[in-house]
C-alpha atoms as a PDB file:
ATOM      1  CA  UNK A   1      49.348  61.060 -83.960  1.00  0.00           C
ATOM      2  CA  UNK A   2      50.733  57.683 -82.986  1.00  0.00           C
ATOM      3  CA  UNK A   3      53.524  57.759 -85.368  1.00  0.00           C
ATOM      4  CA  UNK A   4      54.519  61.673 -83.521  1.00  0.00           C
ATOM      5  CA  UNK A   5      54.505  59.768 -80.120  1.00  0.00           C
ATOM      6  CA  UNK A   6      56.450  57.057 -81.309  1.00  0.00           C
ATOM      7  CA  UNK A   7      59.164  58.839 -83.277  1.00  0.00           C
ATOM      8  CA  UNK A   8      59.338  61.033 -80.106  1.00  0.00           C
ATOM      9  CA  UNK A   9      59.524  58.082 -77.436  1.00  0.00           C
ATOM     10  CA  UNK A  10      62.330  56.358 -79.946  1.00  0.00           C
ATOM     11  CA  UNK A  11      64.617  59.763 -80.607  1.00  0.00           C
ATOM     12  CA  UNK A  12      64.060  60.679 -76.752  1.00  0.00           C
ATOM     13  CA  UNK A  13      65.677  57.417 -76.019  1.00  0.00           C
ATOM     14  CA  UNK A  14      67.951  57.279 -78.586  1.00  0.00           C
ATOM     15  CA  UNK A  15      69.473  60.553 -77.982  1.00  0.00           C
ATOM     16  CA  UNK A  16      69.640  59.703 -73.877  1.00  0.00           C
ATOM     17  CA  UNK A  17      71.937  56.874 -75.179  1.00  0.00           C
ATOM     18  CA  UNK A  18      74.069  58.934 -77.225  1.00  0.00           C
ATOM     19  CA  UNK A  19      74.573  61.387 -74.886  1.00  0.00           C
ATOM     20  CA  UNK A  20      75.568  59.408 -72.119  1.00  0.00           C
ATOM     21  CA  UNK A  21      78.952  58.994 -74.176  1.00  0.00           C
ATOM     22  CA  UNK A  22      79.463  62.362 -71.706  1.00  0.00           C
ATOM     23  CA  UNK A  23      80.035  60.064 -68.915  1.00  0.00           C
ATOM     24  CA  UNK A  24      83.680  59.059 -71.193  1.00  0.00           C
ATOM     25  CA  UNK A  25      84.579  62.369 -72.149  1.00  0.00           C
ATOM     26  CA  UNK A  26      85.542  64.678 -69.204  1.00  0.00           C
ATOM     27  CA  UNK A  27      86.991  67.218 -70.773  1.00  0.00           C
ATOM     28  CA  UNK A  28      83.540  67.981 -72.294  1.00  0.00           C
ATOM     29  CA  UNK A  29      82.097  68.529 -69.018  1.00  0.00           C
ATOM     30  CA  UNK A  30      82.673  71.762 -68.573  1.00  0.00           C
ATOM     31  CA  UNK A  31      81.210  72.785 -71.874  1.00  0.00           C
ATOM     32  CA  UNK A  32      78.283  70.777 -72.330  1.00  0.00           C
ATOM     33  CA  UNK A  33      76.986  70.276 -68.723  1.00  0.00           C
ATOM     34  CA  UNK A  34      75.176  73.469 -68.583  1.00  0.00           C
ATOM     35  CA  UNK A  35      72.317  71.926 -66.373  1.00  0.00           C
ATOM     36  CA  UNK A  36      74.644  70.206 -63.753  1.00  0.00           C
ATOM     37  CA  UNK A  37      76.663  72.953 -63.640  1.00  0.00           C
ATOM     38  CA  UNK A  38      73.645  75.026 -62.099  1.00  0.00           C
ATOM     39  CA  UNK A  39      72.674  72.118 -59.333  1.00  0.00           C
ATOM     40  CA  UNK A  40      76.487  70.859 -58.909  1.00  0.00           C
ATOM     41  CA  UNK A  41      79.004  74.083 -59.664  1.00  0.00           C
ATOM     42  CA  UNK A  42      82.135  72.859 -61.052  1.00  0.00           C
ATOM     43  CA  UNK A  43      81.406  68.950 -62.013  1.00  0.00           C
ATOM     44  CA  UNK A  44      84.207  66.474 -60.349  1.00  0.00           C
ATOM     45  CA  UNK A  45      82.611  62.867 -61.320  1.00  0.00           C
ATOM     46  CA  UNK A  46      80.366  61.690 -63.219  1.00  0.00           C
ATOM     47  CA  UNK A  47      77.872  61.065 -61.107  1.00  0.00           C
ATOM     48  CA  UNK A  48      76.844  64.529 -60.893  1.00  0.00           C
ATOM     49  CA  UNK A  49      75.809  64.503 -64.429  1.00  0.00           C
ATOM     50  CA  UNK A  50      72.368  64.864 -64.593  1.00  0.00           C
ATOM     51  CA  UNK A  51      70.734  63.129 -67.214  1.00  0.00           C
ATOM     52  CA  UNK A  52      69.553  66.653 -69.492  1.00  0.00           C
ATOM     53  CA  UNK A  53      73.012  67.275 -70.076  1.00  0.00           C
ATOM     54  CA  UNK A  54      72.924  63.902 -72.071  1.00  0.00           C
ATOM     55  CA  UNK A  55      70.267  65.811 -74.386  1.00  0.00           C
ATOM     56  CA  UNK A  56      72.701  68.602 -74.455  1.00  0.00           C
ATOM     57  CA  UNK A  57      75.720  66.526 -75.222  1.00  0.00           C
ATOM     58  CA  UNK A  58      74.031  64.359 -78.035  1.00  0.00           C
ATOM     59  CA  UNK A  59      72.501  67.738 -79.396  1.00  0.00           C
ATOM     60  CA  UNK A  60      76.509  69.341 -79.922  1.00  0.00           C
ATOM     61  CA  UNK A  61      77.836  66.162 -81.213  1.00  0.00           C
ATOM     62  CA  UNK A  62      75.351  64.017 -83.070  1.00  0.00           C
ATOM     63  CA  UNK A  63      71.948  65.992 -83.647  1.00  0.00           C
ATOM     64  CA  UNK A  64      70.073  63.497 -85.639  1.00  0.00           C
ATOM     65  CA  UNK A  65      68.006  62.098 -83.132  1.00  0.00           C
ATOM     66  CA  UNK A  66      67.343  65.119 -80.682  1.00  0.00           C
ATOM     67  CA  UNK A  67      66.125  67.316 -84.018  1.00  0.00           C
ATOM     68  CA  UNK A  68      63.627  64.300 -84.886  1.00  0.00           C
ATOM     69  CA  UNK A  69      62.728  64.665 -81.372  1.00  0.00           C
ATOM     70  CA  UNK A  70      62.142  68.474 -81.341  1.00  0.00           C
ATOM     71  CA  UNK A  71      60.487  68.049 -84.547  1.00  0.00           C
ATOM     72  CA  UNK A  72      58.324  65.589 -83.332  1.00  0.00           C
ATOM     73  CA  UNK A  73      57.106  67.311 -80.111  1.00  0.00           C
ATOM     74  CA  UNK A  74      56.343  70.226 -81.916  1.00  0.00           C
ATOM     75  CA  UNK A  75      54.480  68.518 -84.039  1.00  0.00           C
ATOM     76  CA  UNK A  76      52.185  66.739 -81.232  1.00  0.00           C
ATOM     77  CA  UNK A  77      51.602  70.287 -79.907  1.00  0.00           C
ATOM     78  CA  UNK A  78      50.695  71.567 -83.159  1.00  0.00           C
ATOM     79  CA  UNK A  79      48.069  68.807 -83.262  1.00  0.00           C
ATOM     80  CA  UNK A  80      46.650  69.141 -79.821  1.00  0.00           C
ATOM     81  CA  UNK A  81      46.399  73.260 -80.387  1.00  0.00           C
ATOM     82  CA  UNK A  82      44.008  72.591 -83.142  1.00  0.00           C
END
């Protein structure tokens, strides 16, 4: 079980980082900002990115990490259901 909450504390971070590389890229914001999109409308800067769009982003363009996270989370449920 500690291994599952670490893998999922160092993909949840990792992916954050990579998908703040939105911030760089606004002509991506309008297709991978789903969740500021709701709060905001139409995004202008990006400070109205809210920080599960970097989840989003890093998901669409480098899915390593968020899958180990995904994986991992399930797998802590799994293990707390039983």
């Amino acid at each position: 079980m500690g291994i599952a909450i670490t893998s999922l504390l160092f993909s949840t971070f990792a992916s954050w980082y990579e998908g703040s590389a939105i911030l760089d890229n606004p002509w991506e914001w309008e297709y991978s900002t789903p969740f500021s999109q709701l709060l905001y409308g139409e995004i202008q800067n990006a400070n109205q990115i809210s920080q599960l769009d970097h989840f989003v982003y890093a998901a669409k363009f480098q899915p390593t990490f968020p899958l180990i996270m995904v994986i991992s989370g399930l797998y802590l449920i799994l293990l707390n259901a039983v």
